[in-house]
Structure formats: structure tokens, C-alpha cells
C-alpha atoms as a PDB file:
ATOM      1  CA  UNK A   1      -4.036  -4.141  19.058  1.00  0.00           C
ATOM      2  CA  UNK A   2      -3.798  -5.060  15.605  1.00  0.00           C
ATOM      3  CA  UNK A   3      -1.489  -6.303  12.791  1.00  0.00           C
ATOM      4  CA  UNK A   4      -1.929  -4.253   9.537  1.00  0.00           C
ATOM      5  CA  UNK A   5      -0.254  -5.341   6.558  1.00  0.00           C
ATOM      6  CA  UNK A   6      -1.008  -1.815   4.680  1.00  0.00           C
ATOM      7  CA  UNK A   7      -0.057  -2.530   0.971  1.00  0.00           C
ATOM      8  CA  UNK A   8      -0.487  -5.810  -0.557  1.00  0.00           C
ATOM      9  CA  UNK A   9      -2.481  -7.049  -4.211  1.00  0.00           C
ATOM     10  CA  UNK A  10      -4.284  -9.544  -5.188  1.00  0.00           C
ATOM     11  CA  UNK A  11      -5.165 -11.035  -8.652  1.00  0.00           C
ATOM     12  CA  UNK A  12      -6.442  -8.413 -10.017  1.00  0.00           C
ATOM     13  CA  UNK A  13      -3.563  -6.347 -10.324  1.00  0.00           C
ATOM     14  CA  UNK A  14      -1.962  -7.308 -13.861  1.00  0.00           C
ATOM     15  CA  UNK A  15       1.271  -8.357 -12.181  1.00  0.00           C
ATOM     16  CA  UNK A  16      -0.133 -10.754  -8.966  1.00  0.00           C
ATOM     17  CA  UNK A  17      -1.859 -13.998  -9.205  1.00  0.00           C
ATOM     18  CA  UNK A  18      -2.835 -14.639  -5.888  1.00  0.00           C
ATOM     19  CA  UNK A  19      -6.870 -15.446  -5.037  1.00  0.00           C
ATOM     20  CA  UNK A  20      -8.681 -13.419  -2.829  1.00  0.00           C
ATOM     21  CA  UNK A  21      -9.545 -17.149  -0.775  1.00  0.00           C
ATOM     22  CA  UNK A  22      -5.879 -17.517  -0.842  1.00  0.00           C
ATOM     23  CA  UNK A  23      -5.394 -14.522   1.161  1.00  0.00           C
ATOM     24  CA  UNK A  24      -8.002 -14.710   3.477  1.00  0.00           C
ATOM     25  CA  UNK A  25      -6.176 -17.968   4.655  1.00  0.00           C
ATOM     26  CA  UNK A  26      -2.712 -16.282   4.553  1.00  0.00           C
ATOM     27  CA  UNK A  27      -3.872 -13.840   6.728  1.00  0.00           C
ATOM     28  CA  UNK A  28      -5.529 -16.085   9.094  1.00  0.00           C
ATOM     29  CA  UNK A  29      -2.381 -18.083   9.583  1.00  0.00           C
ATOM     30  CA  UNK A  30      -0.177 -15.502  10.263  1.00  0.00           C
ATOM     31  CA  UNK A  31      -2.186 -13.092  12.359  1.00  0.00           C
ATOM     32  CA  UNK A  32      -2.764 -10.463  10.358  1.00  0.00           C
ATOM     33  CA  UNK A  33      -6.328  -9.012  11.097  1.00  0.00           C
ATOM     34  CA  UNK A  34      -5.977  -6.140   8.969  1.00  0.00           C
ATOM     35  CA  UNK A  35      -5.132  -5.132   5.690  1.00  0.00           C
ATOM     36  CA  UNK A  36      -4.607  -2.705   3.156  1.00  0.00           C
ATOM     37  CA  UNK A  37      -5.642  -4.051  -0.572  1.00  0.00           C
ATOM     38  CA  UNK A  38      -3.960  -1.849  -3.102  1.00  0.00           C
ATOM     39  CA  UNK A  39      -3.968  -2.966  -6.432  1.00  0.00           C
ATOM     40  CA  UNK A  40      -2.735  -1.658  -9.205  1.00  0.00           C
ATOM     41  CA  UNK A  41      -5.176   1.105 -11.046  1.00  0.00           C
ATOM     42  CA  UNK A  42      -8.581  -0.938  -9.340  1.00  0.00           C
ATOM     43  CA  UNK A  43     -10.840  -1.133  -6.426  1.00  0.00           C
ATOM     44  CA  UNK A  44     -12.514  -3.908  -7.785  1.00  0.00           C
ATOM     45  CA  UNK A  45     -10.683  -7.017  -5.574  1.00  0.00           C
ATOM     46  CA  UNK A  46     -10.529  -4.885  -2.443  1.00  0.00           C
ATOM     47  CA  UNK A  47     -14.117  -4.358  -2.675  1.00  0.00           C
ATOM     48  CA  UNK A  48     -14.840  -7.648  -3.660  1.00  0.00           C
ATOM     49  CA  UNK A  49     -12.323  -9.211  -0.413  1.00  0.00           C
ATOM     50  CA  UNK A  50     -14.069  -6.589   2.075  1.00  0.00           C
ATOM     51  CA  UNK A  51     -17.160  -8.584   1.274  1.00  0.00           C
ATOM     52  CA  UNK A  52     -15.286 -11.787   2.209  1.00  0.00           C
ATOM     53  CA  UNK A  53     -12.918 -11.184   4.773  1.00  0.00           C
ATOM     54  CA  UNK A  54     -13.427 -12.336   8.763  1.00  0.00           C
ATOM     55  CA  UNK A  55     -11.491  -8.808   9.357  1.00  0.00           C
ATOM     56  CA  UNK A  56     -10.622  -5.766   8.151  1.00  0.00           C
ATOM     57  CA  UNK A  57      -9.930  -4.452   4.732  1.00  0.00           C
ATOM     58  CA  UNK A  58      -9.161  -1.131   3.610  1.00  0.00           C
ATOM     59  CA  UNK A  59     -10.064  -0.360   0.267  1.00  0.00           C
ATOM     60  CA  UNK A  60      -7.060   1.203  -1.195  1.00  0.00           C
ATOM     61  CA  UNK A  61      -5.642   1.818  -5.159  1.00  0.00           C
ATOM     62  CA  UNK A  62      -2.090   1.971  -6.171  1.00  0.00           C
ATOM     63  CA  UNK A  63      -2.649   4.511  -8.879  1.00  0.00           C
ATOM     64  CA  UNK A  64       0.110   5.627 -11.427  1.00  0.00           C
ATOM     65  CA  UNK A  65       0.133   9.409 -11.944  1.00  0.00           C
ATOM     66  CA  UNK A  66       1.793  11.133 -14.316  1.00  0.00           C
ATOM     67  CA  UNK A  67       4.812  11.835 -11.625  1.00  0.00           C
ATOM     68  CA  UNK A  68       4.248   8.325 -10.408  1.00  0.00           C
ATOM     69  CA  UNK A  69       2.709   6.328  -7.845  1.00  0.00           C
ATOM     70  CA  UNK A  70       0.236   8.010  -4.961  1.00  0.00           C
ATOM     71  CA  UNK A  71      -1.913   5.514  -3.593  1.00  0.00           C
ATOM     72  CA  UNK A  72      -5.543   5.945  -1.958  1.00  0.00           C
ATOM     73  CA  UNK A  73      -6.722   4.778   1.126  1.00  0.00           C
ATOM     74  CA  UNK A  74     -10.660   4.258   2.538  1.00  0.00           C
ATOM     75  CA  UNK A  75     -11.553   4.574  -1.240  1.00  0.00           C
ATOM     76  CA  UNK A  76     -15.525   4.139  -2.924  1.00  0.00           C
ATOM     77  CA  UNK A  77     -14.364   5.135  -6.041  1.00  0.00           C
ATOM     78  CA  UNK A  78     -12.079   3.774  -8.198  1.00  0.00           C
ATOM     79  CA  UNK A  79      -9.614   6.523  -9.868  1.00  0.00           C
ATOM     80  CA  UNK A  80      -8.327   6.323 -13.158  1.00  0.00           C
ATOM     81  CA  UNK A  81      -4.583   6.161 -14.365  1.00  0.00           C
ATOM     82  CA  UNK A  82      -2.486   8.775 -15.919  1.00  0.00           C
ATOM     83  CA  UNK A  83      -4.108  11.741 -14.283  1.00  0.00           C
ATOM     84  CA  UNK A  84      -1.511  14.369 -13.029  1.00  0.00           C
ATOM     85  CA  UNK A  85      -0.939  14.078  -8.964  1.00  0.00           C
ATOM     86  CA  UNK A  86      -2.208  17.012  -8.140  1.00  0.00           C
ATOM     87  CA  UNK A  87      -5.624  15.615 -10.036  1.00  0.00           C
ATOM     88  CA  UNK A  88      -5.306  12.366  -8.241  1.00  0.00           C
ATOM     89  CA  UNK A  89      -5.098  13.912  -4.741  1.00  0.00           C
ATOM     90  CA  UNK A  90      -7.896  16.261  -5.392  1.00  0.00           C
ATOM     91  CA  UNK A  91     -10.386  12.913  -6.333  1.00  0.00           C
ATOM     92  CA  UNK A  92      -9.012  10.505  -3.808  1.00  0.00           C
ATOM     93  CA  UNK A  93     -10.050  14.010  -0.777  1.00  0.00           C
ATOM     94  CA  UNK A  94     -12.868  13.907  -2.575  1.00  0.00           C
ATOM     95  CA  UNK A  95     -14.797  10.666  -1.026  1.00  0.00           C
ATOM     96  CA  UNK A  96     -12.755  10.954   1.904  1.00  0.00           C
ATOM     97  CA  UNK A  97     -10.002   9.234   1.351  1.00  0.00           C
ATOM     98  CA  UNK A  98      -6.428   9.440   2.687  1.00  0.00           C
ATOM     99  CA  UNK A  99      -3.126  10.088   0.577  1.00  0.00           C
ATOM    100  CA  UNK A 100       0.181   7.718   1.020  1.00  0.00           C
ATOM    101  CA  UNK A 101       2.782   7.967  -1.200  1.00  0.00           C
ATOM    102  CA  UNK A 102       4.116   4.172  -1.453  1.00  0.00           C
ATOM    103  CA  UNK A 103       7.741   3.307  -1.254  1.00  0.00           C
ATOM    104  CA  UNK A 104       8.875   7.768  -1.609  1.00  0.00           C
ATOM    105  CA  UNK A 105      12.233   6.304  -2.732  1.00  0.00           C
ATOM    106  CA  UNK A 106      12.127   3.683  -4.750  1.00  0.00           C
ATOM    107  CA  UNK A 107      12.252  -0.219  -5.082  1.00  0.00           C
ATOM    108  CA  UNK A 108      15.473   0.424  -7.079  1.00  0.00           C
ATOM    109  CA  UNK A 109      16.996   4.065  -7.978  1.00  0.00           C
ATOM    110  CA  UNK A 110      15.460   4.501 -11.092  1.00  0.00           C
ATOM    111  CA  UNK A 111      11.989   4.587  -9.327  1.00  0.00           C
ATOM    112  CA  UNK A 112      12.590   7.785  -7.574  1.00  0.00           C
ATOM    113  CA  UNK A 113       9.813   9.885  -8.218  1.00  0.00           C
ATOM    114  CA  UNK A 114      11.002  13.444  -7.509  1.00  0.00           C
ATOM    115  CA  UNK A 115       7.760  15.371  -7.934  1.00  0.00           C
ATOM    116  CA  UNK A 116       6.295  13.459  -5.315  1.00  0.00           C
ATOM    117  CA  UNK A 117       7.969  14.701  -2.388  1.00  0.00           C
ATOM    118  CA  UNK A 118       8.319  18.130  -4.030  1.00  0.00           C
ATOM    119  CA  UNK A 119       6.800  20.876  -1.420  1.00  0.00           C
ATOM    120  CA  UNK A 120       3.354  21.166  -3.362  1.00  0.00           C
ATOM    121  CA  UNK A 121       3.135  17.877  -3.565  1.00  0.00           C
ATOM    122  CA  UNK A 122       3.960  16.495  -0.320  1.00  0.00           C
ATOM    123  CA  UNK A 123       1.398  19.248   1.609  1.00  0.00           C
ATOM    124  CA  UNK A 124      -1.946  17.415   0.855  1.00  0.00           C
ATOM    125  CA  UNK A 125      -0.183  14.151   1.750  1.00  0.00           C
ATOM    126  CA  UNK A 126      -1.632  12.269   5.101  1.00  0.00           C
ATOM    127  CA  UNK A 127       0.812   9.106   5.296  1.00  0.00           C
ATOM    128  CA  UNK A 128       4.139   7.544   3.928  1.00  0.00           C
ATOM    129  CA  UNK A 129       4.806   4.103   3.567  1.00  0.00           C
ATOM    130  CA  UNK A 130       8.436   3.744   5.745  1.00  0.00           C
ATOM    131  CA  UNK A 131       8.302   0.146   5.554  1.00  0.00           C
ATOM    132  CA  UNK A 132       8.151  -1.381   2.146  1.00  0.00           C
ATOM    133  CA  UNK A 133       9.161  -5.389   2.282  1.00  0.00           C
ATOM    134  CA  UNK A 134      10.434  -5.585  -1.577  1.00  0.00           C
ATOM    135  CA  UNK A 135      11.985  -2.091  -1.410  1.00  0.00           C
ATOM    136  CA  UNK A 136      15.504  -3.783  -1.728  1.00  0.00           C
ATOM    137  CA  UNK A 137      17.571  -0.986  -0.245  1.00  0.00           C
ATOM    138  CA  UNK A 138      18.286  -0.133   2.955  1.00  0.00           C
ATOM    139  CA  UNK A 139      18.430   3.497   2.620  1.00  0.00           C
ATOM    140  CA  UNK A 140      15.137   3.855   0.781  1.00  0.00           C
ATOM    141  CA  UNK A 141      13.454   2.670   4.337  1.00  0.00           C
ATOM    142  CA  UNK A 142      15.875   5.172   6.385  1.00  0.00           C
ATOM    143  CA  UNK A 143      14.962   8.097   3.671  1.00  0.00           C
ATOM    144  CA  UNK A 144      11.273   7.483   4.124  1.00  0.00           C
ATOM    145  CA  UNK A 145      11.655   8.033   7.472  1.00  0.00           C
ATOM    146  CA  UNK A 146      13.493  11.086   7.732  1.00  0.00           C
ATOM    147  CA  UNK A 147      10.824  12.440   4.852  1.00  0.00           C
ATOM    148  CA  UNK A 148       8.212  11.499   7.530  1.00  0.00           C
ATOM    149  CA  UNK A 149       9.917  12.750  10.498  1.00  0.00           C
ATOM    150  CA  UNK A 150      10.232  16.184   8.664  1.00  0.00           C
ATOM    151  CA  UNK A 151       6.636  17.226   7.791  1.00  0.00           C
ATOM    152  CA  UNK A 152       5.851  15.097  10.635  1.00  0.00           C
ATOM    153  CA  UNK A 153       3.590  12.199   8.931  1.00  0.00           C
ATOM    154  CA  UNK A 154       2.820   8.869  10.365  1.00  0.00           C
ATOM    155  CA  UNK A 155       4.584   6.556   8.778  1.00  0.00           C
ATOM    156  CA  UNK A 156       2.894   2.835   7.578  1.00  0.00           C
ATOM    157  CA  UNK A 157       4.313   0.080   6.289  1.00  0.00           C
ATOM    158  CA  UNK A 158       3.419  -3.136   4.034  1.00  0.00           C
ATOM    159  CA  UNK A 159       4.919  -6.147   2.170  1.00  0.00           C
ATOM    160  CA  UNK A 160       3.794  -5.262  -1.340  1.00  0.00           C
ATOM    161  CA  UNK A 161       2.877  -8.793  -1.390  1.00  0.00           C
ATOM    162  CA  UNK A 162       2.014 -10.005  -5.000  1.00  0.00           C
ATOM    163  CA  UNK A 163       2.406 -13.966  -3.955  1.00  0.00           C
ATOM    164  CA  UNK A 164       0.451 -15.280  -0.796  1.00  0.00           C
ATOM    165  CA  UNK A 165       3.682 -16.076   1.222  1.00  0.00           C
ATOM    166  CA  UNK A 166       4.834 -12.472   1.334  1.00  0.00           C
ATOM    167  CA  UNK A 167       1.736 -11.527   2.708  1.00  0.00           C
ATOM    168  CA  UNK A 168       2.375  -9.827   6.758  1.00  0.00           C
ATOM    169  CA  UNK A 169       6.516  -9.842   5.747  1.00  0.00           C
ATOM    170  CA  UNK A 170       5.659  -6.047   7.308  1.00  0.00           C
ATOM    171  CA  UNK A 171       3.208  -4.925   9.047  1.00  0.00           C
ATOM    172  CA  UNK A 172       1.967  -2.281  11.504  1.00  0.00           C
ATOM    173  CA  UNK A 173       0.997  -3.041  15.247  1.00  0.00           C
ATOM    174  CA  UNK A 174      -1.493  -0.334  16.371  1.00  0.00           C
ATOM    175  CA  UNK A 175      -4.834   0.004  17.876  1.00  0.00           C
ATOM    176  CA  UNK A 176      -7.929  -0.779  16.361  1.00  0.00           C
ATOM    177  CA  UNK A 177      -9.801   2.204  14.484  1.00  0.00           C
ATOM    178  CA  UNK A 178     -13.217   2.868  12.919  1.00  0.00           C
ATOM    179  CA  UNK A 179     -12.787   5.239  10.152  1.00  0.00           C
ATOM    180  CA  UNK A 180      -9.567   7.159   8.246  1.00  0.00           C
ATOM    181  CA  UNK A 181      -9.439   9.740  10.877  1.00  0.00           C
ATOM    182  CA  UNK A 182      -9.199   7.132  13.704  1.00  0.00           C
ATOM    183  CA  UNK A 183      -6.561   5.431  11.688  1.00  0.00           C
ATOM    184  CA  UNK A 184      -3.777   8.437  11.030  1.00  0.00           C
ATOM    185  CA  UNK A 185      -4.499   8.648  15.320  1.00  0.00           C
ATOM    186  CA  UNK A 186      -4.102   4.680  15.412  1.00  0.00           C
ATOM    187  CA  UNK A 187      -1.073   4.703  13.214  1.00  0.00           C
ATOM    188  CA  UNK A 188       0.505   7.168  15.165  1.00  0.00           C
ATOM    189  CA  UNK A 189       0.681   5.381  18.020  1.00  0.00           C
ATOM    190  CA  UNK A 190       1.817   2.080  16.035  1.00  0.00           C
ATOM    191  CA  UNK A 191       4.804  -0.040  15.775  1.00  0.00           C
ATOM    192  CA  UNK A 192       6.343  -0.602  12.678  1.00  0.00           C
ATOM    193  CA  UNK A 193       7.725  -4.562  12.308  1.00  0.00           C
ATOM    194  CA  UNK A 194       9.181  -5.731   8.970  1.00  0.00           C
ATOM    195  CA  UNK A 195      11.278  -7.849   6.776  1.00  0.00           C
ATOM    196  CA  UNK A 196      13.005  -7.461   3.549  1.00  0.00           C
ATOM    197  CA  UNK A 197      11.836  -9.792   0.802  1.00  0.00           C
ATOM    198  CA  UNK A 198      14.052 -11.455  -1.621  1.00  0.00           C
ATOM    199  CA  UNK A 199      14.567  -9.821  -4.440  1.00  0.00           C
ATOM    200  CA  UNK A 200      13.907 -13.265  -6.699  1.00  0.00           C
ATOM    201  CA  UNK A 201      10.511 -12.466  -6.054  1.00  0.00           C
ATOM    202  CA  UNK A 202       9.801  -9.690  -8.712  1.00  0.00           C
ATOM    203  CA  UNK A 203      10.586 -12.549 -11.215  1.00  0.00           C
ATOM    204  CA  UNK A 204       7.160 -13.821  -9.576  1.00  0.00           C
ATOM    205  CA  UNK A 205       5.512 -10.361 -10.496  1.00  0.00           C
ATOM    206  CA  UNK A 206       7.435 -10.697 -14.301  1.00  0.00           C
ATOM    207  CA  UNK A 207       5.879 -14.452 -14.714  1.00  0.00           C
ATOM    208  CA  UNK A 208       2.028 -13.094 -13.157  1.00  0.00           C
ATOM    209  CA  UNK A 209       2.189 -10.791 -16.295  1.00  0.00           C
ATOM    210  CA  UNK A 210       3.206 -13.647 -18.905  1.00  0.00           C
ATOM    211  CA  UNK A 211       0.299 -15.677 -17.863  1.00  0.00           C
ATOM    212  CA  UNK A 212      -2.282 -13.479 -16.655  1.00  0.00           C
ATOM    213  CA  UNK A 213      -5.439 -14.731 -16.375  1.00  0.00           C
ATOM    214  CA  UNK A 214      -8.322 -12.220 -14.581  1.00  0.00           C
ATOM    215  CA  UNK A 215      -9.794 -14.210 -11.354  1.00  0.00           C
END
């Protein structure tokens, strides 16, 4: 079995500072053998930590649509922001890649992105993130469930980390897999663990922007 932290960013998403060295040690010292880099808009520090890391990475975006975010998983192209979601999906199934909507309902109420779950949309999805560690709501976790348990999705989870001690706050336990197809069979046989981060630490995120510097 594994431990996959399945969303986190590194420095070069505009709004996380952390080194990709940084993270290799995080993940080292907590277990985590497996993760999920999904930085904002960019493949280009999951490609570049897949080079480095001792285990595995999943190259992954966090892309902004026009209805909001999808993100990408077991990407080798980077896709570009603004496109509608319906474009997005069609380039991420494209190279092969797998389609999670992160955190369905929201870090805060405002964030719900309605399109996203709408019936046209929510067909050509493969995975949604149950689990989100700086999703500060209870009922955004239980709703992302119950959205999962209806079309029948396996569900993943991750800590969002944008600073290196957030990094494995969630995680999923399942077995090791060798390709996206052998990880939506892995994930459905996985165990969800988690824990909510503070919400102080989007003030982290908010200073990351102020003095962004690229790595």
C-alpha cells in the first residue's frame, strides 16, 4: 500500500513558495510515497519534481476554466487557462489523462462552481476530490461525497498544500498502480485519511503572492 497526497503545489504556482527539495524531504518524513503535483495553470514543477523524486509523482494541473477549476491528472501537456470546461476536458482525454474536479463545493461558499457538477459536465468526469485539507467546511467534504456516491466516482483526497508542513494533512491509502487506469481501480479500493487545516494558512498563500519570486 501506499500514501497519496493527491493535490498539493509547489513554487511554481503564483500563490506557494515551497521548493521542490523542500518537498521531497516533507514527503520523506512523513511517509508519503506518492503524490499528486497540481499547480496552478503549469506542468512545469511536476515535471521538473518527477525527475527528482525517490517516488511517485503524478503530473497533474489545477487549471481555471471559464466555470472554474477542473484539474488534470497523468498529464504531458500543459493546458492553458480560460478555456471553457467542456474544452478543457476534451484536451486533458486527449493525452490520456484523467478528470477530477477539486474541492466540487468550495473552500468557502462563494467558490461553488455550479456548472461543474451540472449533468454535461459531470459525465466525462473520472474522479472527485472528497477530501480537501483547507476546504474549511464540514459539509463541503460530506457534499463531495454524496456527489461521488451518486454517479458512482472514486473519490481522492489531498491537502492543497501550498507550505511544506501541510504537505500529507490528507491523503489516500491504496495499492500501488502503474498507469491512470490502474489508479481509478487502486483508488477504488483506497482509504481516505485526512485533517482539516487551519484556516490562518491562506494568509500564507496571500503573502506567497506579495513576494513571489519564480524558483
Amino acid at each position: 500500500m501506499i500514501k497519496a497526497d493527491l493535490h498539493i503545489h509547489t513554487c511554481y504556482s503564483p500563490d506557494c513558495l515551497t521548493p521542490l527539495e523542500k518537498i521531497i524531504d516533507q514527503c520523506l518524513n512523513k511517509e508519503i510515497n506518492c503524490l499528486a503535483v497540481a499547480d496552478h495553470n503549469t506542468i512545469e514543477g511536476a515535471l521538473k519534481l518527477k525527475e527528482m523524486a525517490p517516488f511517485t509523482i503524478i503530473v497533474a494541473e489545477e487549471i481555471m476554466t471559464s466555470s472554474g477549476e477542473l484539474m488534470g491528472m497523468f498529464l504531458t501537456q500543459e493546458i492553458p487557462r480560460g478555456l471553457s470546461a467542456e474544452e478543457t476536458i476534451l484536451l486533458i482525454k486527449s493525452q490520456g489523462g484523467l478528470v477530477n474536479i477539486p474541492h466540487p463545493f468550495g473552500r468557502w461558499p462563494m467558490d461553488d462552481s455550479k456548472k461543474l457538477i451540472s449533468p454535461e459536465i459531470i459525465s466525462q468526469v473520472d474522479l472527485i476530490e472528497a477530501f480537501n485539507s483547507r476546504a474549511p467546511f464540514s459539509f463541503s467534504s460530506s457534499r463531495a461525497r454524496q456527489l461521488a456516491q451518486k454517479y458512482s466516482f472514486p473519490t481522492s483526497a489531498g491537502s492543497d498544500a501550498h507550505t511544506p508542513g501541510e504537505i500529507g494533512k490528507a491523503y489516500v491509502e491504496m495499492p500501488e498502480f502503474s498507469n491512470a487506469h490502474d489508479f481509478l481501480l487502486s483508488l477504488s479500493q483506497g482509504r481516505i485519511i485526512g485533517h482539516k487545516s487551519s484556516p490562518l494558512i491562506h494568509f500564507a498563500s496571500t503573502w506567497a503572492r506579495l513576494r513571489k519570486h519564480r524558483c
